[in-house]
C-alpha atoms as a PDB file:
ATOM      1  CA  UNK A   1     -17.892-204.620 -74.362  1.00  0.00           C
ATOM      2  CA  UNK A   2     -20.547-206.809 -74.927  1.00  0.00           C
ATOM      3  CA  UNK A   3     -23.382-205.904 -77.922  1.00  0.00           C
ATOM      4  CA  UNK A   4     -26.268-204.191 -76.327  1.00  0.00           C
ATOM      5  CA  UNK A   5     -29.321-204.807 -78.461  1.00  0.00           C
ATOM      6  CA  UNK A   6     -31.035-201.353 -80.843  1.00  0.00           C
ATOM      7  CA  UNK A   7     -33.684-200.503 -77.998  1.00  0.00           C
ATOM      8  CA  UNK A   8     -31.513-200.402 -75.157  1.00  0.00           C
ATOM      9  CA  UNK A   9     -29.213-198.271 -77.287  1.00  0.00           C
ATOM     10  CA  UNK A  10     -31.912-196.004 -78.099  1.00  0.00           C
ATOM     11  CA  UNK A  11     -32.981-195.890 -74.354  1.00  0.00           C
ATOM     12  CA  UNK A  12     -29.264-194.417 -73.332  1.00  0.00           C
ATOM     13  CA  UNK A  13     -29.222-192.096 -76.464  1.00  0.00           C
ATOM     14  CA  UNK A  14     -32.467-190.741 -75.761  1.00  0.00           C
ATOM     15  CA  UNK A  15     -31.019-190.120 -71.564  1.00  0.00           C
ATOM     16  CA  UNK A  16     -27.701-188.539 -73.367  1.00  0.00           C
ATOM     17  CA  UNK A  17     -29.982-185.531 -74.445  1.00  0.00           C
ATOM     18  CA  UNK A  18     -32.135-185.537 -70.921  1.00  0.00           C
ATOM     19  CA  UNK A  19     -29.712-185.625 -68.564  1.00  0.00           C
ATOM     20  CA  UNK A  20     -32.476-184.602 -65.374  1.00  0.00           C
ATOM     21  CA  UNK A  21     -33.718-186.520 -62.537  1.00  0.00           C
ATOM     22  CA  UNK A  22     -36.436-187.133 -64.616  1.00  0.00           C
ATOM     23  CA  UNK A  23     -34.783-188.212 -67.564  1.00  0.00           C
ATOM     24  CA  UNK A  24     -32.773-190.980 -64.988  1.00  0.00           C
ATOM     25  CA  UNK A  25     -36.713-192.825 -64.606  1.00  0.00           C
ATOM     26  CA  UNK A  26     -37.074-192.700 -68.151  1.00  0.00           C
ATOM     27  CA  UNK A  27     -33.834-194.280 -68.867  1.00  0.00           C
ATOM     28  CA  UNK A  28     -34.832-196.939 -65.749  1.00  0.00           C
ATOM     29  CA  UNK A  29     -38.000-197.795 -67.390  1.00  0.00           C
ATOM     30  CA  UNK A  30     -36.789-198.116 -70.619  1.00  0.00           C
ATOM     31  CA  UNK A  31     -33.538-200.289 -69.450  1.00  0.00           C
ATOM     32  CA  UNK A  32     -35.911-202.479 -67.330  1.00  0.00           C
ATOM     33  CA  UNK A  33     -39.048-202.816 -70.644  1.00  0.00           C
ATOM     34  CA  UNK A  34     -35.911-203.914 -72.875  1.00  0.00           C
ATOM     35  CA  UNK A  35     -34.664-206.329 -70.225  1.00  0.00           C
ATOM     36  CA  UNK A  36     -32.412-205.005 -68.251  1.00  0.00           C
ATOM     37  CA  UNK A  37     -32.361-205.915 -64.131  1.00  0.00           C
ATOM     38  CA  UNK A  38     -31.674-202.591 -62.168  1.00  0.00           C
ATOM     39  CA  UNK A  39     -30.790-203.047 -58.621  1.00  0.00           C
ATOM     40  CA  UNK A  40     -29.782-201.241 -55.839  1.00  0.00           C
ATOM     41  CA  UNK A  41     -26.491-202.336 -54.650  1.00  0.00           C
ATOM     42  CA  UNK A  42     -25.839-201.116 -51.156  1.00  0.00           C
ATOM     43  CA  UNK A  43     -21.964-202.762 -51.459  1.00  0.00           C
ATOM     44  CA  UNK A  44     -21.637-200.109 -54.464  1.00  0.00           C
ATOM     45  CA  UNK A  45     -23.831-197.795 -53.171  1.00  0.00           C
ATOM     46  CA  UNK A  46     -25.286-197.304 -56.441  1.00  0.00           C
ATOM     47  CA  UNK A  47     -27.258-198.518 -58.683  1.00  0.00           C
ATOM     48  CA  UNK A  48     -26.385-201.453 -60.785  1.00  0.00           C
ATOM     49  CA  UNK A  49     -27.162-203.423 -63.712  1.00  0.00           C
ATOM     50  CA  UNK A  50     -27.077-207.143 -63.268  1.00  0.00           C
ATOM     51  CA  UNK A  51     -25.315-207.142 -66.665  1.00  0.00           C
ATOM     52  CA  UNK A  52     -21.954-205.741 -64.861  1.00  0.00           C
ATOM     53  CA  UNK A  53     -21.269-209.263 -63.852  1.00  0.00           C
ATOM     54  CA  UNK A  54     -19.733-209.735 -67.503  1.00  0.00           C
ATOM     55  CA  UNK A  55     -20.120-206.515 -68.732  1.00  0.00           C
ATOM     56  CA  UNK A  56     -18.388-203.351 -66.699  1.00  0.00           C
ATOM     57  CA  UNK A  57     -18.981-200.849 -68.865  1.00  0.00           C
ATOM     58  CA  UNK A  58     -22.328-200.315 -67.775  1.00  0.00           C
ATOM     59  CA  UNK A  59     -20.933-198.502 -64.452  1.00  0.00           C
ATOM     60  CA  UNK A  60     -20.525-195.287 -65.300  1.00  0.00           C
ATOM     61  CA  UNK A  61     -23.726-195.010 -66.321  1.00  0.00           C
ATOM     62  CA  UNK A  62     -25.424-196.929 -63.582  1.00  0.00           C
ATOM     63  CA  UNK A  63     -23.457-194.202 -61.692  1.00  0.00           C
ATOM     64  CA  UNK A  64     -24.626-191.182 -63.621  1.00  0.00           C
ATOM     65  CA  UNK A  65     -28.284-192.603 -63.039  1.00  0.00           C
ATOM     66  CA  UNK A  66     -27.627-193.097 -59.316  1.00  0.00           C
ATOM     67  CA  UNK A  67     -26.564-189.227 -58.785  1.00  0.00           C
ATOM     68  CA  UNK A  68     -29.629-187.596 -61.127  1.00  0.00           C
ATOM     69  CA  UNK A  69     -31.859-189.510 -58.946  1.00  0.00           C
ATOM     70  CA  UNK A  70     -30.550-188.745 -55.852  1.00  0.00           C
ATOM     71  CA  UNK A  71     -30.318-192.227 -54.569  1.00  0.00           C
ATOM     72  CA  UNK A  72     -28.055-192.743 -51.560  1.00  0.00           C
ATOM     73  CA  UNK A  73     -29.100-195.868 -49.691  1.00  0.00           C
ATOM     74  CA  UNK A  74     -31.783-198.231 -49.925  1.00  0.00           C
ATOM     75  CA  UNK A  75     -34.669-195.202 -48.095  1.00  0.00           C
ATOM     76  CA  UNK A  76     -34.020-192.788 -51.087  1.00  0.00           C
ATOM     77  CA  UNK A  77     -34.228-195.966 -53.912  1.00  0.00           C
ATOM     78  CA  UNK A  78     -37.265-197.151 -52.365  1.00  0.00           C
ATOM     79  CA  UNK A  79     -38.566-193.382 -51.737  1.00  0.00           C
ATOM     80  CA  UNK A  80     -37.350-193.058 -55.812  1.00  0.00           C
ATOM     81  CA  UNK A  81     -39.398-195.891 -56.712  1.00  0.00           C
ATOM     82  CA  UNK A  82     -42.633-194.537 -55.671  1.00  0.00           C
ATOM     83  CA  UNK A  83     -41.608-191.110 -57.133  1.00  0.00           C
ATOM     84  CA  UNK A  84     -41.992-192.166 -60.529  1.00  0.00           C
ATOM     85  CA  UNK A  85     -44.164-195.669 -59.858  1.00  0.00           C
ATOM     86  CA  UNK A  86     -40.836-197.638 -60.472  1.00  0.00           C
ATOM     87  CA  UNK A  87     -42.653-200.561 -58.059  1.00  0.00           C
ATOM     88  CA  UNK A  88     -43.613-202.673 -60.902  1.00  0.00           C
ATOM     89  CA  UNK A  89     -39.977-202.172 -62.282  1.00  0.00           C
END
């Protein structure tokens, strides 16, 4: 696994103890402020984390994010986006 830097740790510890929808945004915003690239991946049909190219452990929580949000195709992500003003993300 590769070394994820202190704030992007903090981000996923802080979404361990708010496991909600709204908890999922949080943890977006927070991936996305510390660097992270969030995509939809309609191949996947989840979420993903452009870091998964070298670094795979990152799925299962992409995927955990994907279901708490309710995203199922590329309507509901873009629907999810405005939500919880994800646009600038």
């Amino acid at each position: 696994m590769v070394t994820r830097g202190w704030d992007t740790e903090h981000c996923i510890e802080h979404f361990m103890h708010d496991k909600t929808e709204s908890g999922a945004a949080k943890l977006f915003i927070c991936l996305q402020d510390n660097r992270e690239t969030i995509v939809w991946d309609g191949d996947l049909g989840r979420l993903r984390n452009m870091a998964e190219e070298w670094d795979d452990s990152w799925a299962p929580l992409m995927e955990e994010m994907t279901e708490l949000l309710g995203i199922t195709d590329w309507d509901s992500y873009v629907r999810v986006k405005a939500k919880y003003n994800l646009t600038q993300y």
